[in-house]
C-alpha atoms as a PDB file:
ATOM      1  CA  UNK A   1       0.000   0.000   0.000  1.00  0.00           C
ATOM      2  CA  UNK A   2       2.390   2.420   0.692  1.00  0.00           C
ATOM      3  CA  UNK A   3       4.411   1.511  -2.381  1.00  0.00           C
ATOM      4  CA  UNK A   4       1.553   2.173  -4.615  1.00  0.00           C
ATOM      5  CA  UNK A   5       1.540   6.091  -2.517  1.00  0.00           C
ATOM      6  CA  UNK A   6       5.364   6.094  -3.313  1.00  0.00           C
ATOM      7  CA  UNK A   7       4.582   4.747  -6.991  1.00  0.00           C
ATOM      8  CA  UNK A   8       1.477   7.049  -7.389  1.00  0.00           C
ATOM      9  CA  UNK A   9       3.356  10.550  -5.765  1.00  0.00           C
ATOM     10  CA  UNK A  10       6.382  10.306  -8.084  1.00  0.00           C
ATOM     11  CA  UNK A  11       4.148   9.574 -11.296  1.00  0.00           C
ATOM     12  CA  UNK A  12       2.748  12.851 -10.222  1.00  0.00           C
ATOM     13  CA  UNK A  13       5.682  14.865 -10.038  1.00  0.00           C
ATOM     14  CA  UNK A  14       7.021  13.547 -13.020  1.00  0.00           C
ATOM     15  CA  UNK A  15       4.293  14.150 -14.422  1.00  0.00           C
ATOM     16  CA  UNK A  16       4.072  17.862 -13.389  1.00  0.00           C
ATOM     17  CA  UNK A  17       7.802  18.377 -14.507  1.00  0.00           C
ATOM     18  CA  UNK A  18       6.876  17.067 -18.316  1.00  0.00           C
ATOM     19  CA  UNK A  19       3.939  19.829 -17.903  1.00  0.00           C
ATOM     20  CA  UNK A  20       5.704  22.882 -16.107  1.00  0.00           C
ATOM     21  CA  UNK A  21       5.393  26.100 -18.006  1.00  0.00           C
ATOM     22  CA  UNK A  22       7.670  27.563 -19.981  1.00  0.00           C
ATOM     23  CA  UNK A  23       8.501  30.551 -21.689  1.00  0.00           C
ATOM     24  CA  UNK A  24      10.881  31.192 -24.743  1.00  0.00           C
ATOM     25  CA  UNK A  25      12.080  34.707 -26.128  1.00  0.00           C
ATOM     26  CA  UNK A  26      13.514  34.887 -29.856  1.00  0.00           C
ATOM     27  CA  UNK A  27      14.441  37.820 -32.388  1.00  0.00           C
ATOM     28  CA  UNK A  28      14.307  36.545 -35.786  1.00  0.00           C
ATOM     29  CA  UNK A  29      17.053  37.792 -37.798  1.00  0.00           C
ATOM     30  CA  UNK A  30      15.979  36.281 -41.045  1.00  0.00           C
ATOM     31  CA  UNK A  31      12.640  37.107 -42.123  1.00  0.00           C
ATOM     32  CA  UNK A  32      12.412  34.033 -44.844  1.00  0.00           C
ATOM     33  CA  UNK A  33       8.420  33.671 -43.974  1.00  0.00           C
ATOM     34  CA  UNK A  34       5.738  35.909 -45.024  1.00  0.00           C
ATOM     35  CA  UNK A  35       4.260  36.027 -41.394  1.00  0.00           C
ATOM     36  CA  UNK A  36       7.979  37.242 -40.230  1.00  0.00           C
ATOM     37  CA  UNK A  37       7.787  39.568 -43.492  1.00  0.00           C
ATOM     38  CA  UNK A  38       4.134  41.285 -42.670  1.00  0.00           C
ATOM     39  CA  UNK A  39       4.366  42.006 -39.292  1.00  0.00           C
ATOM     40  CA  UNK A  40       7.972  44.090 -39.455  1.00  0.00           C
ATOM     41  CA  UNK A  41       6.521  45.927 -43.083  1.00  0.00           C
ATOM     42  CA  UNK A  42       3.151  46.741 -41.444  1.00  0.00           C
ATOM     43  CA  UNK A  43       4.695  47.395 -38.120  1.00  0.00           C
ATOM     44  CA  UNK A  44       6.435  50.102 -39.975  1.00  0.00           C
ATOM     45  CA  UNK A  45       3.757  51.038 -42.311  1.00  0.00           C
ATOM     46  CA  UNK A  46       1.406  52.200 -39.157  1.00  0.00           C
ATOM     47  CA  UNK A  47       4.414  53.652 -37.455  1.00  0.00           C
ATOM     48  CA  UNK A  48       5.135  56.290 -40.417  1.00  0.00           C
ATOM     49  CA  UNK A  49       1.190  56.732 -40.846  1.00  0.00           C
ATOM     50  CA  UNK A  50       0.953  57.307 -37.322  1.00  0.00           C
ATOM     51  CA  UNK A  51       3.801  60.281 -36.949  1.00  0.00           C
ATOM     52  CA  UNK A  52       2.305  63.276 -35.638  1.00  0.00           C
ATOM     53  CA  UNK A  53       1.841  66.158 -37.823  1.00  0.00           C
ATOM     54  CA  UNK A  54       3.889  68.520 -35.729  1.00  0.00           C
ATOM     55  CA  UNK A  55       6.613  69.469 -35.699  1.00  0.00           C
ATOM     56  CA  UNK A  56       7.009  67.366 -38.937  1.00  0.00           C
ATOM     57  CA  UNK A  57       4.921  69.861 -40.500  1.00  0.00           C
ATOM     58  CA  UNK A  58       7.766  72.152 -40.542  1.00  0.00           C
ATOM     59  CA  UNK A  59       9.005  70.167 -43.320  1.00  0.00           C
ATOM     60  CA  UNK A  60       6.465  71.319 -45.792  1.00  0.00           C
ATOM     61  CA  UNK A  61       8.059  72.232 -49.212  1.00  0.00           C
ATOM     62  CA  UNK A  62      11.518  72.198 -47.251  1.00  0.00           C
ATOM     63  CA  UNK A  63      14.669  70.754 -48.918  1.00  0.00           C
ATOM     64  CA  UNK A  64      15.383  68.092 -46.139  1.00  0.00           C
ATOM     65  CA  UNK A  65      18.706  65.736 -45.854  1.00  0.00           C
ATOM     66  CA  UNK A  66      17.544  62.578 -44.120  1.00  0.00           C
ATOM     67  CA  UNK A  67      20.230  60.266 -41.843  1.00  0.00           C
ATOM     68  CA  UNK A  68      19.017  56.522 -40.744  1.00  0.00           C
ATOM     69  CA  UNK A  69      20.784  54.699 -37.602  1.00  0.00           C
ATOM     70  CA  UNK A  70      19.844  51.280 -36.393  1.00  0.00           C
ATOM     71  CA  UNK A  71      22.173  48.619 -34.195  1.00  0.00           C
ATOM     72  CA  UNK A  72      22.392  47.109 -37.973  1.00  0.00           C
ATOM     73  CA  UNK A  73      22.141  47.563 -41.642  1.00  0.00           C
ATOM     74  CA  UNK A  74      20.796  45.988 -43.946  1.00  0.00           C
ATOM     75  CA  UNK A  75      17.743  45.440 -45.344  1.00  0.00           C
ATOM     76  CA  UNK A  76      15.030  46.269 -42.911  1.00  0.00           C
ATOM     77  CA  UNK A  77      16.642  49.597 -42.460  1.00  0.00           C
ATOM     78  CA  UNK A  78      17.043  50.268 -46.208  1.00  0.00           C
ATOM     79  CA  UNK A  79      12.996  49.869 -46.038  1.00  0.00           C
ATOM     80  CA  UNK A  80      12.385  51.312 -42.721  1.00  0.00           C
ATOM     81  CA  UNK A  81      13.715  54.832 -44.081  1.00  0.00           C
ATOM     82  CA  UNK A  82      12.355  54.681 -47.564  1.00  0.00           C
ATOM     83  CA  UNK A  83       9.554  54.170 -46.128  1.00  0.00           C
ATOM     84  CA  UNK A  84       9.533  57.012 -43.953  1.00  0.00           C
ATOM     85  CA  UNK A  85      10.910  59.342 -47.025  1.00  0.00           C
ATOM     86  CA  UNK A  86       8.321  58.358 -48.183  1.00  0.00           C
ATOM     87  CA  UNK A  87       5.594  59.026 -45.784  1.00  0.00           C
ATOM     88  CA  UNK A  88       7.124  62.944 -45.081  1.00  0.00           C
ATOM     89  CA  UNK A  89       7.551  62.970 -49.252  1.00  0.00           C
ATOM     90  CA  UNK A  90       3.500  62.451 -49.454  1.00  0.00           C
ATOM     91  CA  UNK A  91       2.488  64.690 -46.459  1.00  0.00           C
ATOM     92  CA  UNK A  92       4.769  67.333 -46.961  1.00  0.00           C
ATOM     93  CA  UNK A  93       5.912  67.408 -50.252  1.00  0.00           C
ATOM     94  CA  UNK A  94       9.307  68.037 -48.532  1.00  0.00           C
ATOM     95  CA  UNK A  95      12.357  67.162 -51.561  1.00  0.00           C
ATOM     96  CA  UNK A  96      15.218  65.139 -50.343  1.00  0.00           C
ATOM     97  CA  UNK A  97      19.167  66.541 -50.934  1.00  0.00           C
ATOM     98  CA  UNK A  98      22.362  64.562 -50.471  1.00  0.00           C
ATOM     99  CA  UNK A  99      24.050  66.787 -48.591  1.00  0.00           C
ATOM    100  CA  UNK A 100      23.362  68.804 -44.978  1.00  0.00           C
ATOM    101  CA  UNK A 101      24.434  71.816 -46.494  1.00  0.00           C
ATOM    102  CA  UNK A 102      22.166  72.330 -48.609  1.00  0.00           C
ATOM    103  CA  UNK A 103      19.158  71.331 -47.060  1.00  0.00           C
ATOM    104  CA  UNK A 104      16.390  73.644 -44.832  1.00  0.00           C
ATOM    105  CA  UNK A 105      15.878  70.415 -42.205  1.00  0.00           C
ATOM    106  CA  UNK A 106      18.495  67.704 -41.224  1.00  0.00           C
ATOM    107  CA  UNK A 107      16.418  64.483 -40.054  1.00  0.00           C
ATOM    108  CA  UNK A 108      18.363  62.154 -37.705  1.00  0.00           C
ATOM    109  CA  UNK A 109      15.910  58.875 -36.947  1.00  0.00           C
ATOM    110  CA  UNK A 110      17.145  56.815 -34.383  1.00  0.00           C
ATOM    111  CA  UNK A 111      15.721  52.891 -34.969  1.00  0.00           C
ATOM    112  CA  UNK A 112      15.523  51.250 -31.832  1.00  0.00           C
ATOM    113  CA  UNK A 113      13.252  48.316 -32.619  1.00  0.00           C
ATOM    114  CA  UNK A 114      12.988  46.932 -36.264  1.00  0.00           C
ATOM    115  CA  UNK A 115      12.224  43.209 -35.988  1.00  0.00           C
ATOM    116  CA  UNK A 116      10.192  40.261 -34.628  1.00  0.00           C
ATOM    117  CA  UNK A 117       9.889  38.573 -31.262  1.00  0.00           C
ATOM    118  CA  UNK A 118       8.743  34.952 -30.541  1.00  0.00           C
ATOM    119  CA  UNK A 119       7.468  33.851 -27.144  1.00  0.00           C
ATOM    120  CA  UNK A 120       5.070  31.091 -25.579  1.00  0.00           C
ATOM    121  CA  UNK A 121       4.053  30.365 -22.446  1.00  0.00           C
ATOM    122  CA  UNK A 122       1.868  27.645 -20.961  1.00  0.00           C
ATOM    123  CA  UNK A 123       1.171  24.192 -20.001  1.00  0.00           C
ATOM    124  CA  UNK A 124       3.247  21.509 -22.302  1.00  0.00           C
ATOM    125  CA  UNK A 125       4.022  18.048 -23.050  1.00  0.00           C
ATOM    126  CA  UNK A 126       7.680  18.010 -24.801  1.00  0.00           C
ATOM    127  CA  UNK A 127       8.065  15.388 -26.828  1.00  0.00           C
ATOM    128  CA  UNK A 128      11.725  13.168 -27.068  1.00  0.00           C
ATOM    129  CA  UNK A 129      11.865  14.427 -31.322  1.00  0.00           C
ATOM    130  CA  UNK A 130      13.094  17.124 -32.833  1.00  0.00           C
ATOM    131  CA  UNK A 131      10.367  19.928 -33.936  1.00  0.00           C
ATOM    132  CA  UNK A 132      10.623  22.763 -36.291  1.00  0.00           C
ATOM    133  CA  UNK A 133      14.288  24.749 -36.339  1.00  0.00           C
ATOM    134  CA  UNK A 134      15.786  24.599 -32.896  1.00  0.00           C
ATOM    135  CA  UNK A 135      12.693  24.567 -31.131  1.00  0.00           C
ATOM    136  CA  UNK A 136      11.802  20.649 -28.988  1.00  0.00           C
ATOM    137  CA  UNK A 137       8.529  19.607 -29.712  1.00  0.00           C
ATOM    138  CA  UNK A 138       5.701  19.466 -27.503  1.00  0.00           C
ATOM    139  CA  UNK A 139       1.716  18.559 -27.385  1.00  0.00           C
ATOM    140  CA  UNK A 140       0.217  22.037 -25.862  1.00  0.00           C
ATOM    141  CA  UNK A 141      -2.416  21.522 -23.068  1.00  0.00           C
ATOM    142  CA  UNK A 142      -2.768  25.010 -23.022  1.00  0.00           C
ATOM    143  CA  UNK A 143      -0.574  27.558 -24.297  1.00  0.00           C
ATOM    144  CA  UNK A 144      -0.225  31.010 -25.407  1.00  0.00           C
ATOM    145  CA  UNK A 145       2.250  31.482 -28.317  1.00  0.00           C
ATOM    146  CA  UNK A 146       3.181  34.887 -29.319  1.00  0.00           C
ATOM    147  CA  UNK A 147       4.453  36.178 -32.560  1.00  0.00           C
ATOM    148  CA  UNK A 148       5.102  40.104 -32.837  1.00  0.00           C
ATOM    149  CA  UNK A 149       6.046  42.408 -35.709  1.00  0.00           C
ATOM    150  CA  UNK A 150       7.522  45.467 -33.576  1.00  0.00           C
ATOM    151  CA  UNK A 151       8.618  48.731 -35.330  1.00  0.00           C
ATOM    152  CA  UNK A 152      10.156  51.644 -32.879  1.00  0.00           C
ATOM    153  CA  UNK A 153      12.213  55.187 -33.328  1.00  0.00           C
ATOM    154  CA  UNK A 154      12.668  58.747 -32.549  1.00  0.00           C
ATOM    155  CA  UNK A 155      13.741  61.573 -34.946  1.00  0.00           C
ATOM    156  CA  UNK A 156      16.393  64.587 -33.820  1.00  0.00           C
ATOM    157  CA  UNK A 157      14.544  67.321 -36.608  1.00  0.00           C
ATOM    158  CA  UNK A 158      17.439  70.197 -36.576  1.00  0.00           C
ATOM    159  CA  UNK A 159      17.016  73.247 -38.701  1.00  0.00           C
ATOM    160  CA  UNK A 160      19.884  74.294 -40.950  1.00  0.00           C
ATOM    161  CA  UNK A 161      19.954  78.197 -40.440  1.00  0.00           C
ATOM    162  CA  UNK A 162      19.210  78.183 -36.116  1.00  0.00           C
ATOM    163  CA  UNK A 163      20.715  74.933 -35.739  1.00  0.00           C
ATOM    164  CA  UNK A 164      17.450  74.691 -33.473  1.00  0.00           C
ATOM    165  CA  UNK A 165      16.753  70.972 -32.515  1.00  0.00           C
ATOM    166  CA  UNK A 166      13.233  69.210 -31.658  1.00  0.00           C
ATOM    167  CA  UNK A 167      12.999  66.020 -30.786  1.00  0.00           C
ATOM    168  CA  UNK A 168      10.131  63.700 -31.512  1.00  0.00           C
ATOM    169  CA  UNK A 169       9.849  61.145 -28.695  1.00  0.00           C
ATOM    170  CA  UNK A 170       9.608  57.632 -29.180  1.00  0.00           C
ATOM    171  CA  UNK A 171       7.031  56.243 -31.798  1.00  0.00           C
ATOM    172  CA  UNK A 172       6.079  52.629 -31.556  1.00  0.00           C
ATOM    173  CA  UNK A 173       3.468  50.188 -32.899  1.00  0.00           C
ATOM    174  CA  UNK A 174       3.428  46.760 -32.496  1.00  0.00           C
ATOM    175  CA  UNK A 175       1.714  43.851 -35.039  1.00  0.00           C
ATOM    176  CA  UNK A 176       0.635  40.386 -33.397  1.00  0.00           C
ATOM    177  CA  UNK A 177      -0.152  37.184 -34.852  1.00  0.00           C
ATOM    178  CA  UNK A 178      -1.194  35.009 -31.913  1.00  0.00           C
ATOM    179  CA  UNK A 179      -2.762  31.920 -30.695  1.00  0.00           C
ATOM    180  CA  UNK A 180      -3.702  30.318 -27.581  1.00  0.00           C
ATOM    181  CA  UNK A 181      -3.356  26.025 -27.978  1.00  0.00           C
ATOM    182  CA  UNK A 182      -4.986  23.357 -26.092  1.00  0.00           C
ATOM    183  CA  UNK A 183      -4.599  19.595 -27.684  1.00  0.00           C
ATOM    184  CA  UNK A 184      -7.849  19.895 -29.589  1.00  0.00           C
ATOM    185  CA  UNK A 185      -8.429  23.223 -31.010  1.00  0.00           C
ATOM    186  CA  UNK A 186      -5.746  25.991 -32.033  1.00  0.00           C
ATOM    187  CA  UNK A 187      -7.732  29.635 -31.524  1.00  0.00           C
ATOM    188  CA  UNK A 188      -5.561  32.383 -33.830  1.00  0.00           C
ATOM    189  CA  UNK A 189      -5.570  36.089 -32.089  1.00  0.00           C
ATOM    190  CA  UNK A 190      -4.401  38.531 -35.059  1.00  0.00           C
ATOM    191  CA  UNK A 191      -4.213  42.190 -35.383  1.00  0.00           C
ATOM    192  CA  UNK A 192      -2.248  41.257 -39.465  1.00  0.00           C
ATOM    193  CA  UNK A 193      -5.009  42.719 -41.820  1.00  0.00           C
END
């Protein structure tokens, strides 16, 4: 009898070991999947349509010299500040120079998130296999698995002639493409048009 309590206790806290929750943080660097690919592009597209109109609107008809910096180039930067050339270009009908000197504004946007995070949390059973990339896999009892597309900056807009400085604070918007897993049914949470 008390074997069977000895037997029976340890099946349970094996059991709740295989089960504990357990939370995982990744940054994509790649962006190979069009999930990855739509939530950083419209997590920048609602960030530039979302930029106040002042001071920007100082800008208007303005010859304006425009200077990018993120922790990396590449890409996602190259897009990130077309994109917002873009946005000021069809607001403002501001016209971009190559050189400081010549220009009525000097832009100076400051990329501090450009990217995607992964994370899930929950009740799971891993399994002893191998699951997709790097990741173990498991059967979800219930879960919450989160998948972000999150675009942040702040701009340093310096006239030429004063060498007067404003800064815009910190603009951020944030894409998710979640879903909350039990064993039977997967229930998607989205805010990807």
């Amino acid at each position: 009898m008390v074997h069977f309590k000895i037997i029976g206790s340890l099946s349970a806290c094996i059991l709740f070991l295989m089960m504990s929750g357990c939370s995982t943080r990744q940054v994509a660097e790649q962006f190979n999947g069009s999930t990855e690919q739509r939530l950083v592009t419209h997590s920048v597209d609602q960030l530039m349509r979302s930029l106040p109109q002042e001071p920007l609107n100082l800008l208007t008809q303005k010859k304006v010299f425009l200077q990018s910096h993120f922790i990396k180039e590449g890409v996602l930067l190259d897009y990130a500040t077309s994109r917002l050339k873009a946005e000021i270009s069809q607001r403002y009908h501001s016209s971009w120079v190559a050189s400081p000197k010549i220009s009525d504004y000097v832009i100076d946007v400051f990329f501090t998130s450009l990217g995607t995070d992964q994370d899930s949390f929950g009740l799971s059973i891993p399994l002893p296999v191998q699951g997709e990339g790097t990741e173990p896999a498991k059967i979800p009892i219930l879960s919450f698995d989160m998948f972000h597309g999150i675009s942040e900056m702040y701009l340093y807009l310096t006239e030429t002639a004063t060498n007067n400085i404003v800064l815009l604070p910190t603009q951020k918007k944030e894409l998710r493409t979640d879903k909350i897993s039990t064993p039977i049914i997967t229930i998607p949470v989205s805010s990807v048009d």
